[in-house]
C-alpha atoms as a PDB file:
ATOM      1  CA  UNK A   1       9.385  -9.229 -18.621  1.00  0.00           C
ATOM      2  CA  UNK A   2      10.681  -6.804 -15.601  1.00  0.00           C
ATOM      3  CA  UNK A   3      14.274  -8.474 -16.337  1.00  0.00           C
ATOM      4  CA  UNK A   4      14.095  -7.545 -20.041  1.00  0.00           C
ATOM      5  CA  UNK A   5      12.996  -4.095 -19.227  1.00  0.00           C
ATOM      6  CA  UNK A   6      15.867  -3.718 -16.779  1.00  0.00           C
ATOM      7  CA  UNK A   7      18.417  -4.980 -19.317  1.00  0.00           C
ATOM      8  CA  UNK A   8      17.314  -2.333 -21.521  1.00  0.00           C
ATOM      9  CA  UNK A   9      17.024   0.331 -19.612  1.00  0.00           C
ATOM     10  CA  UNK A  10      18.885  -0.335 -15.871  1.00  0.00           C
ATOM     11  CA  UNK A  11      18.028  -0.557 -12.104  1.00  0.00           C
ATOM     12  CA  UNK A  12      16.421   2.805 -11.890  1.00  0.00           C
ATOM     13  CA  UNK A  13      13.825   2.486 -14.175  1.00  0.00           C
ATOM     14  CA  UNK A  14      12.631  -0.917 -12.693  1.00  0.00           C
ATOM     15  CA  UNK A  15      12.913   1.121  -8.983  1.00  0.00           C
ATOM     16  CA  UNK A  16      10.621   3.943 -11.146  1.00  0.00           C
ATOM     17  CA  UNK A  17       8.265   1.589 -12.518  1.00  0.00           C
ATOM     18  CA  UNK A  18       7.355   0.367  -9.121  1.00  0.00           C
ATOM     19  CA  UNK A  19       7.147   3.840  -7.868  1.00  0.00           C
ATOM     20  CA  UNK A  20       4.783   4.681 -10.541  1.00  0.00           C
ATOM     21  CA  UNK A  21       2.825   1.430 -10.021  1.00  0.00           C
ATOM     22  CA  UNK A  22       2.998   2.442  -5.834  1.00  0.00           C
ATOM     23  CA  UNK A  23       1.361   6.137  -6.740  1.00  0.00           C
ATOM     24  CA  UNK A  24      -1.679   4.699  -8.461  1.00  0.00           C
ATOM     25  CA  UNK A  25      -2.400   2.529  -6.164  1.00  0.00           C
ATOM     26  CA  UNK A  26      -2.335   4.946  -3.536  1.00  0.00           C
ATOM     27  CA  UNK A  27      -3.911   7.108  -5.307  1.00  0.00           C
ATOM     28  CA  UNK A  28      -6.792   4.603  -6.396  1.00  0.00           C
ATOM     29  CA  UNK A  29      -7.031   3.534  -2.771  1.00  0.00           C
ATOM     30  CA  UNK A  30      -7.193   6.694  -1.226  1.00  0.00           C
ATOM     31  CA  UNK A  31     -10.468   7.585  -3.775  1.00  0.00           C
ATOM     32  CA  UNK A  32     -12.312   4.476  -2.731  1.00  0.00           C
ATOM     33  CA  UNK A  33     -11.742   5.481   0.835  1.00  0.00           C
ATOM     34  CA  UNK A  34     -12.404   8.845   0.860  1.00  0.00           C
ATOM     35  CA  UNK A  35     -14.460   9.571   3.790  1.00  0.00           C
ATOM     36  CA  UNK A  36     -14.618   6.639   5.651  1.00  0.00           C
ATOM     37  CA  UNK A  37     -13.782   5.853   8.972  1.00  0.00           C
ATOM     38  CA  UNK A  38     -10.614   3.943   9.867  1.00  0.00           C
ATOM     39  CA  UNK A  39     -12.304   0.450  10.107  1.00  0.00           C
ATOM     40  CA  UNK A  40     -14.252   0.953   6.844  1.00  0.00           C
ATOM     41  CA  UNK A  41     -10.829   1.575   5.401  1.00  0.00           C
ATOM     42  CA  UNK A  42      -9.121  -1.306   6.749  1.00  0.00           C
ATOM     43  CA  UNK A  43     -12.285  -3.685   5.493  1.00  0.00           C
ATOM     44  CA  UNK A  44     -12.410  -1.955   2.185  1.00  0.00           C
ATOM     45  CA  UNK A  45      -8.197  -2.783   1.612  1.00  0.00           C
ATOM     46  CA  UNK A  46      -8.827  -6.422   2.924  1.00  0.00           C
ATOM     47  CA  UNK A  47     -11.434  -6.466  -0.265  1.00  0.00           C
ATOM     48  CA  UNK A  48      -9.421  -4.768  -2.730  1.00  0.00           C
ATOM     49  CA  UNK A  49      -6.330  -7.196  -1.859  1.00  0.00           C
ATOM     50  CA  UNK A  50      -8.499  -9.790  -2.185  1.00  0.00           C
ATOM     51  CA  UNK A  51      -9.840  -8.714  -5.713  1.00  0.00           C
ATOM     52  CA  UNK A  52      -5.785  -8.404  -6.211  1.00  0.00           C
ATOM     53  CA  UNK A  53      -5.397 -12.339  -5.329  1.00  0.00           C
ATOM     54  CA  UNK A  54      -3.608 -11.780  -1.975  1.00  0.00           C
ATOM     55  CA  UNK A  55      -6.159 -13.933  -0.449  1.00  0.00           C
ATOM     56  CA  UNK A  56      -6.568 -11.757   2.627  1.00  0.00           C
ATOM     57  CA  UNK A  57      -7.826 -12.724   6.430  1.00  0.00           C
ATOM     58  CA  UNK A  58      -8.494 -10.036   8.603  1.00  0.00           C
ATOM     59  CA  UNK A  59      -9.213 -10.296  12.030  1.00  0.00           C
ATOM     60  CA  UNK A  60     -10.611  -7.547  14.512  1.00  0.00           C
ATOM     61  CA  UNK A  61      -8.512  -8.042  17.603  1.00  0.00           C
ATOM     62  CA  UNK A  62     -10.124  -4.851  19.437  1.00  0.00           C
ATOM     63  CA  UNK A  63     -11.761  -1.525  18.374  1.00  0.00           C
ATOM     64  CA  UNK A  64      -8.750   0.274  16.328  1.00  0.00           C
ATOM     65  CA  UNK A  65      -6.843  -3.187  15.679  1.00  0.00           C
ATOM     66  CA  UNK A  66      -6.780  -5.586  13.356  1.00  0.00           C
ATOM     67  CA  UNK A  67      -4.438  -7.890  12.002  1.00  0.00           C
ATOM     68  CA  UNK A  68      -4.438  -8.321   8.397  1.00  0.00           C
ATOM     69  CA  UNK A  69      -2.698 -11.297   7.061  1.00  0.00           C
ATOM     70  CA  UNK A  70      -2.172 -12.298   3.444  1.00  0.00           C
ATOM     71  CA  UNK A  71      -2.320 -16.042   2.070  1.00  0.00           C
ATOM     72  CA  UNK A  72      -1.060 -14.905  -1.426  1.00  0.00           C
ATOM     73  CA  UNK A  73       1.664 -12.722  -3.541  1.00  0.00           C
ATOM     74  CA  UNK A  74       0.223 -12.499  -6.725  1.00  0.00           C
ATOM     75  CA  UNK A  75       3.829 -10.988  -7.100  1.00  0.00           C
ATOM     76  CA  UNK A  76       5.875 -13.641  -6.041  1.00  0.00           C
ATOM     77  CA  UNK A  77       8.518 -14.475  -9.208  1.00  0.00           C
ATOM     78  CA  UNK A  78       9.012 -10.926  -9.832  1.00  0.00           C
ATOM     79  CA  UNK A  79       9.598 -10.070  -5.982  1.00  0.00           C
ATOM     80  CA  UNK A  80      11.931 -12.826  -5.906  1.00  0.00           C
ATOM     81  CA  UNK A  81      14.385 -10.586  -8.467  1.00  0.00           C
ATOM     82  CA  UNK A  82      13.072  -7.506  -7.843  1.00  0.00           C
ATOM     83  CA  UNK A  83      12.548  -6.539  -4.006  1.00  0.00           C
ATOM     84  CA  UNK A  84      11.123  -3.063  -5.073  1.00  0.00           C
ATOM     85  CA  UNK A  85       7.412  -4.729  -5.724  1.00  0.00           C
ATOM     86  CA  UNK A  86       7.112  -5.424  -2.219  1.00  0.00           C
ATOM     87  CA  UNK A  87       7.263  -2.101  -1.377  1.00  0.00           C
ATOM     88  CA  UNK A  88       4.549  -0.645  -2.414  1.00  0.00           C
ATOM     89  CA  UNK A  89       1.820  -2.922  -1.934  1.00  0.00           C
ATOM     90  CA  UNK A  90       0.998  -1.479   1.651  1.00  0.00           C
ATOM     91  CA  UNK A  91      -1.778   1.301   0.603  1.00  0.00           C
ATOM     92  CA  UNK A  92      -1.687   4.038   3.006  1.00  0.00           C
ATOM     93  CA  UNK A  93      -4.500   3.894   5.921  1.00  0.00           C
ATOM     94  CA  UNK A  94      -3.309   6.784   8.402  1.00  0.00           C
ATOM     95  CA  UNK A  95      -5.826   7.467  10.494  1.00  0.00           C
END
């Protein structure tokens, strides 16, 4: 589907589609967050990854660090062509 999209309408439009789809989540995220602390954050993005089929395990290593591994790209054939959906599927957790 991304390839046919691309064909029809070039490179840049696939790079803006991913953009678009990298703003909403961000934007999504950064609602459900609002107001919590940094850890609630980073246990609230291990749960929404997981509803997303990343198949997250996070680990508390100390207070203010965690690792946060993923099992799963739910993403995988179209990251394969098209490097741009990898980049936006880190939400934003600044402290």
């Amino acid at each position: 589907m991304v390839a046919g999209i691309q064909d029809l309408y070039g490179e840049a439009f696939v790079g803006q589609l991913f953009e678009k789809r990298m703003a909403r989540m961000l934007q999504n995220h950064r609602e459900v967050m609002r107001g919590q602390g940094f850890d609630q954050r980073v246990k609230m993005l291990a749960s929404i990854q997981n509803e997303e089929g990343y198949m997250p395990h996070l680990e508390k290593i100390r207070d203010g660090l965690y690792t946060l591994e993923e099992a799963n790209c739910p993403l995988l054939q179209v990251a394969i062509r098209f490097r741009q959906a990898c980049q936006c599927d880190s939400p934003c957790l600044s402290r």
